[in-house]
C-alpha atoms as a PDB file:
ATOM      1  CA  UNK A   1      69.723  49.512  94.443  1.00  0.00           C
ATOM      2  CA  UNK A   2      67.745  48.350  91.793  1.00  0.00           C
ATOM      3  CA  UNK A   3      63.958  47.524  91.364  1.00  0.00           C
ATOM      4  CA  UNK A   4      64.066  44.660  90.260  1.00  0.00           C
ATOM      5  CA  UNK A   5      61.388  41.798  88.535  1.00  0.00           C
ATOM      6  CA  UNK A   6      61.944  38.316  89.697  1.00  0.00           C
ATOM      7  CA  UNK A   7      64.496  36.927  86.702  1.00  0.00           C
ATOM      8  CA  UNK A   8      66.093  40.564  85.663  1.00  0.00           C
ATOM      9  CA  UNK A   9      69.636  39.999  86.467  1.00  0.00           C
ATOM     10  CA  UNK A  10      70.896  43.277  84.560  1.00  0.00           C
ATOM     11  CA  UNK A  11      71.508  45.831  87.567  1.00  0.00           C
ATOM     12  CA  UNK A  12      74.745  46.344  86.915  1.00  0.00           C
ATOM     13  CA  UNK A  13      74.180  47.798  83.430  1.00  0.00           C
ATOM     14  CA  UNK A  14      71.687  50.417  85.110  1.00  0.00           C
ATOM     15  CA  UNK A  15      73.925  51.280  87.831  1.00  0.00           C
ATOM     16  CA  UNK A  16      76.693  51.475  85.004  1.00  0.00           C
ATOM     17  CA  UNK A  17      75.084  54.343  83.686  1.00  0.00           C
ATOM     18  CA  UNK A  18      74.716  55.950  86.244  1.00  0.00           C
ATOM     19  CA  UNK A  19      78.280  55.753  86.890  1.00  0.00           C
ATOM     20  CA  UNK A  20      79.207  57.036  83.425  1.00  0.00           C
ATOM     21  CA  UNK A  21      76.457  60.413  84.205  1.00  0.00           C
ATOM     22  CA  UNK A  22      78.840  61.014  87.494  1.00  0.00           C
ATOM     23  CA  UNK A  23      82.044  60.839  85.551  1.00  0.00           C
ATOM     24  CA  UNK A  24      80.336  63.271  83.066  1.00  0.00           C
ATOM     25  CA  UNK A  25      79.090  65.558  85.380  1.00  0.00           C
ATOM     26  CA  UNK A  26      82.310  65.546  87.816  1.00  0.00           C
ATOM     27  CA  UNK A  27      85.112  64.480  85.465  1.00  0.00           C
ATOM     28  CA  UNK A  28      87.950  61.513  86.535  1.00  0.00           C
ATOM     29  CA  UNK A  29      89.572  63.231  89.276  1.00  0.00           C
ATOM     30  CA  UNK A  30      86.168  64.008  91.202  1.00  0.00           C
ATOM     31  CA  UNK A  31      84.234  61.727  90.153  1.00  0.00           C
ATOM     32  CA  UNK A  32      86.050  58.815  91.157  1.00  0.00           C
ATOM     33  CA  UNK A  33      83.687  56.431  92.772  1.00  0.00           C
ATOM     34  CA  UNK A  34      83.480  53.142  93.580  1.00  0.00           C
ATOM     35  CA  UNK A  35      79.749  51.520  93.991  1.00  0.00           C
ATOM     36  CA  UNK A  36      77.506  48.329  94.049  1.00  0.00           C
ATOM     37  CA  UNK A  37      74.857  47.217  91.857  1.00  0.00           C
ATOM     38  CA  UNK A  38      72.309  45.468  93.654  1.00  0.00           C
ATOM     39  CA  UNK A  39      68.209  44.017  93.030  1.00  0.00           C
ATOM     40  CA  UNK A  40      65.739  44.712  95.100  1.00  0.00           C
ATOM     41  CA  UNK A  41      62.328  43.035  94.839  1.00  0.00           C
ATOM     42  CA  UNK A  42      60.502  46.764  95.630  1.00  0.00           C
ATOM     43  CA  UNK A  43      62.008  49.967  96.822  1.00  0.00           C
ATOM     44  CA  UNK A  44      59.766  52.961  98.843  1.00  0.00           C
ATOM     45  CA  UNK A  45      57.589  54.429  96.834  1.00  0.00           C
ATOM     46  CA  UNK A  46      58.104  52.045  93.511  1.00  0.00           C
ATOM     47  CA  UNK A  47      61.370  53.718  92.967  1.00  0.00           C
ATOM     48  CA  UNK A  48      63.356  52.470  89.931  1.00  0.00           C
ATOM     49  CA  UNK A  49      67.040  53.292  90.986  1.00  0.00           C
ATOM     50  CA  UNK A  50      67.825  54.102  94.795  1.00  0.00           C
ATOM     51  CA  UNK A  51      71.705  55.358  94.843  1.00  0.00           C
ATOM     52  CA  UNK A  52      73.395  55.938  98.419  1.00  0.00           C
ATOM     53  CA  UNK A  53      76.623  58.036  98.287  1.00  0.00           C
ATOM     54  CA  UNK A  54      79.037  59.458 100.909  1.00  0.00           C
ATOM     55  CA  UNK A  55      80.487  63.261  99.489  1.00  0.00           C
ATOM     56  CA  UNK A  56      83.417  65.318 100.550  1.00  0.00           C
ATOM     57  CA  UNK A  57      82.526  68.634  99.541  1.00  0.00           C
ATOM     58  CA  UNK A  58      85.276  70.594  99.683  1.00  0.00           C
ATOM     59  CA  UNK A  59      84.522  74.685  99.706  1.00  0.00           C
ATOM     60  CA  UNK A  60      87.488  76.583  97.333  1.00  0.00           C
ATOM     61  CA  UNK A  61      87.774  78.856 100.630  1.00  0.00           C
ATOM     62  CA  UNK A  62      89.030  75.769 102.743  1.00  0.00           C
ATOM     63  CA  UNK A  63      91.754  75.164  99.939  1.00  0.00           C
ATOM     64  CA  UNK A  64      92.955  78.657  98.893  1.00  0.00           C
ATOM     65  CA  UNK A  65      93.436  79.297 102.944  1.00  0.00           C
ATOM     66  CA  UNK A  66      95.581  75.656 103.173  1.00  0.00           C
ATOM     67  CA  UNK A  67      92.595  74.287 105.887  1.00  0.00           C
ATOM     68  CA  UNK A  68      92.450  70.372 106.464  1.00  0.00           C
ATOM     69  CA  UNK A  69      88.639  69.632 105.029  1.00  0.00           C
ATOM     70  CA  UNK A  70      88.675  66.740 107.179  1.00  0.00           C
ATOM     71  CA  UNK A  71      88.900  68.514 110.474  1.00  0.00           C
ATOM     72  CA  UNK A  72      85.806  70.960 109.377  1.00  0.00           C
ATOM     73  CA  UNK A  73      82.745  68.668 110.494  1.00  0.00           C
ATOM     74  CA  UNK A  74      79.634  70.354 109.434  1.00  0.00           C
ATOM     75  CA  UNK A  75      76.199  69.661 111.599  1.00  0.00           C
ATOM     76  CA  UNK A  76      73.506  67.871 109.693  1.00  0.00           C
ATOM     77  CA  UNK A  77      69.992  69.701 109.793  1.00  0.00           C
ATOM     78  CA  UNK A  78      67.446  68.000 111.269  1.00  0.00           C
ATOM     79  CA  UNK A  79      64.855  66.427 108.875  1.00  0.00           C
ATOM     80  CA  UNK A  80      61.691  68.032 109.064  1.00  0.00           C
ATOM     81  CA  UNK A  81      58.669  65.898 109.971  1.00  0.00           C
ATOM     82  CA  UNK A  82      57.741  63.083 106.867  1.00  0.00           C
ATOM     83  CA  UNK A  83      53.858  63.721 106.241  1.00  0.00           C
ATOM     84  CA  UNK A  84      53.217  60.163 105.005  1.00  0.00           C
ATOM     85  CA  UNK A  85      54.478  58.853 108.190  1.00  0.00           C
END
């Protein structure tokens, strides 16, 4: 998501580069994403960019012993208490 003024219709150019940074970062074969570019008229905290993203992180123990990643859920920690709530 993209803060966005009323008329700028260029959010896919932003989020563009931000794709680019992951292929970078990752290369093709991890990095592989697909993704959305979309305006917002104001975002939490007058945030320019907001970017959501779903990971499979895959530890190099799970491969070398031949484990399906998929069946290893992992608990989320809780969140600790937001003080601007």
């Amino acid at each position: 998501m993209v803060n966005s003024a009323q008329g700028f219709d260029r959010q896919t150019l932003v989020i563009n580069r931000f794709s680019e940074l992951i292929l970078d970062v990752f290369g093709p074969e991890i990095g592989r994403h697909v993704r959305s570019a979309v305006g917002m008229a104001d975002l939490p905290f007058k945030i320019a960019v907001e970017v959501e993203a779903e990971l499979t992180i895959v530890s190099w123990r799970v491969e070398r012993l031949g484990l399906d990643p998929v069946a290893i859920r992992v608990q989320p920690l809780p969140l600790p208490p937001r003080p601007w709530c």
